[in-house]
Protein backbone atom coordinates (compact mmCIF):
# COMPACT_ATOMS: atom_id res chain seq x y z
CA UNK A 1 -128.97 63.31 -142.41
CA UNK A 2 -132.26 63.89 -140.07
CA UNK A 3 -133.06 62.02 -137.24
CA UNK A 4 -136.27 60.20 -137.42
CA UNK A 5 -137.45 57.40 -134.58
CA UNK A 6 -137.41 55.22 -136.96
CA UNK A 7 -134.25 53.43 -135.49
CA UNK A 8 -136.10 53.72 -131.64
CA UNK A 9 -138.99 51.63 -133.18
CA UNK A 10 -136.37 48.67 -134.25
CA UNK A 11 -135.13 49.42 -131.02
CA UNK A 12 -138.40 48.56 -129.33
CA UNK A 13 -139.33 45.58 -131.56
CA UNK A 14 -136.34 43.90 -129.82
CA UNK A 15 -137.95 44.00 -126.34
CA UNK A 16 -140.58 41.96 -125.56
CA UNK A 17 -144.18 43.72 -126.63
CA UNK A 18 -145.51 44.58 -123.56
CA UNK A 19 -142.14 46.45 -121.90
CA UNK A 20 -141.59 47.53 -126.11
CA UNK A 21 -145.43 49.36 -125.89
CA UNK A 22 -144.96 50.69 -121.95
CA UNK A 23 -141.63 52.47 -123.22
CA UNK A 24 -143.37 53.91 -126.29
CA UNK A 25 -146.42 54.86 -124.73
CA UNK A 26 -144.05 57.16 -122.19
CA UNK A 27 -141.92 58.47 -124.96
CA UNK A 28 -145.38 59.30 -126.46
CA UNK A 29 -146.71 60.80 -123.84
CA UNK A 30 -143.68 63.08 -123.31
CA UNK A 31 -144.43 64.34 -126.71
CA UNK A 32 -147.85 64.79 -126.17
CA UNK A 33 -146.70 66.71 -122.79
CA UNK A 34 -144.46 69.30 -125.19
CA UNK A 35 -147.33 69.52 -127.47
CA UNK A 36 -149.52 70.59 -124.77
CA UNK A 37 -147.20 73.25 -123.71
CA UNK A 38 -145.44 71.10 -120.72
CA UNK A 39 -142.13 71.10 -122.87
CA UNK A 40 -139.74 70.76 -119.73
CA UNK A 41 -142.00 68.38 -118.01
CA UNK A 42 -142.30 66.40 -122.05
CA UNK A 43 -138.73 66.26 -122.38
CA UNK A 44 -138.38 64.62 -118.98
CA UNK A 45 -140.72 61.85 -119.94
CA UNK A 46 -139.11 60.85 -123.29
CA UNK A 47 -135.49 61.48 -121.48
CA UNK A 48 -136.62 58.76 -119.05
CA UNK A 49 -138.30 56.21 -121.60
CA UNK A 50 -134.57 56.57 -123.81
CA UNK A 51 -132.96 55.75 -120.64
CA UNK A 52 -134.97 52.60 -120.23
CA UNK A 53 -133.42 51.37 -123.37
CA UNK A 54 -129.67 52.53 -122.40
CA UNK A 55 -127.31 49.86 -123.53
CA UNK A 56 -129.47 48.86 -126.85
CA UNK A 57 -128.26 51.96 -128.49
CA UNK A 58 -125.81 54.51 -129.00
CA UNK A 59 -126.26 57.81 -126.64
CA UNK A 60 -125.27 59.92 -129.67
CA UNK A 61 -128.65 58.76 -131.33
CA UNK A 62 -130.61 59.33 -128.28
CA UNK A 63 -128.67 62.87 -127.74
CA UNK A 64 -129.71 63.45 -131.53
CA UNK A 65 -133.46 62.38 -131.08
CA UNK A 66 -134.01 64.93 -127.80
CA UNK A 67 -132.27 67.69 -129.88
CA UNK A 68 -134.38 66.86 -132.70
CA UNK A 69 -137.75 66.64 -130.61
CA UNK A 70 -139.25 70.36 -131.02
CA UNK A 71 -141.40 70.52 -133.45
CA UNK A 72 -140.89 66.83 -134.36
CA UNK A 73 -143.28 65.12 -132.03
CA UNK A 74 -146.40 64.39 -134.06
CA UNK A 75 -143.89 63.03 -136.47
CA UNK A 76 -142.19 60.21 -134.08
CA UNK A 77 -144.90 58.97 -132.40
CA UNK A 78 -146.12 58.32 -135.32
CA UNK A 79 -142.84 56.34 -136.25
CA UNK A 80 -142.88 54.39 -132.87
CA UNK A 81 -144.44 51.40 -130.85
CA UNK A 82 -147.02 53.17 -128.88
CA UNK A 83 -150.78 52.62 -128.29
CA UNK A 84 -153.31 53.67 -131.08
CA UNK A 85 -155.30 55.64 -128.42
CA UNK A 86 -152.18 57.68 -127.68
CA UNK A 87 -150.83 57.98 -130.65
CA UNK A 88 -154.14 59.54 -131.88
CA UNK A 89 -154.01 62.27 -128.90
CA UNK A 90 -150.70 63.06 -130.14
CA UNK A 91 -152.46 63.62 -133.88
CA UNK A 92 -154.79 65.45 -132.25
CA UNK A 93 -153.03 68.04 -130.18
CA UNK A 94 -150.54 68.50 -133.14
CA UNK A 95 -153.47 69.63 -135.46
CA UNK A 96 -155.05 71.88 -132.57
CA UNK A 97 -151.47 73.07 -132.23
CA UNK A 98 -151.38 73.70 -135.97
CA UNK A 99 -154.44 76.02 -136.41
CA UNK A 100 -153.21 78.08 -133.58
CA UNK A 101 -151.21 81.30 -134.18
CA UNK A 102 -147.76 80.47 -133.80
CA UNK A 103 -146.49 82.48 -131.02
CA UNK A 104 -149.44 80.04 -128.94
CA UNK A 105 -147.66 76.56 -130.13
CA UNK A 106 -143.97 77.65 -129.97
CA UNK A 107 -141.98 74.32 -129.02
């Protein structure tokens, strides 16, 4: 079965909206990081906003979501609670990323 963050955005949508949306926003922004090359620095950021939510699911789902992150980025944020603004950065980068030759957007 592949992991998708669709089951992070039902995790979210049981937090109140504003600490929901600040959570997002950093798991987005660690994909935008990875996208922009910063994959160590990226990985840190979503590592931390999963840890924020550390009790309201299992660690084998948030092990499988980091494992699944490269080349998946694009494809959570857009599954997640996360500002429009960042979101669209995200969509953004990925498409720049996309018309790049590939040994330029490894990751």
């Amino acid at each position: 079965m592949a992991v998708d963050a669709k089951r992070l955005w039902r995790l979210l949508h049981e937090l109140p909206s504003d600490q929901a949306l600040a959570i997002g926003d950093l798991f987005a922004l660690g994909c935008l990081l990875r996208l922009q090359g910063h994959r160590e620095e990226g990985s840190k950021s979503c590592r931390t906003a999963l840890k924020a939510l550390k009790g309201s699911g299992p660690a084998s789902y948030f092990d499988a979501l980091m494992a699944a992150l490269p080349g998946n980025e694009s494809r959570f944020v857009s599954q997640i609670n996360a500002h429009n603004e960042i979101k669209r950065l995200v969509q953004r980068q990925a498409e720049e990323n996309a018309n790049l030759p590939s040994a330029e957007c490894e990751g």
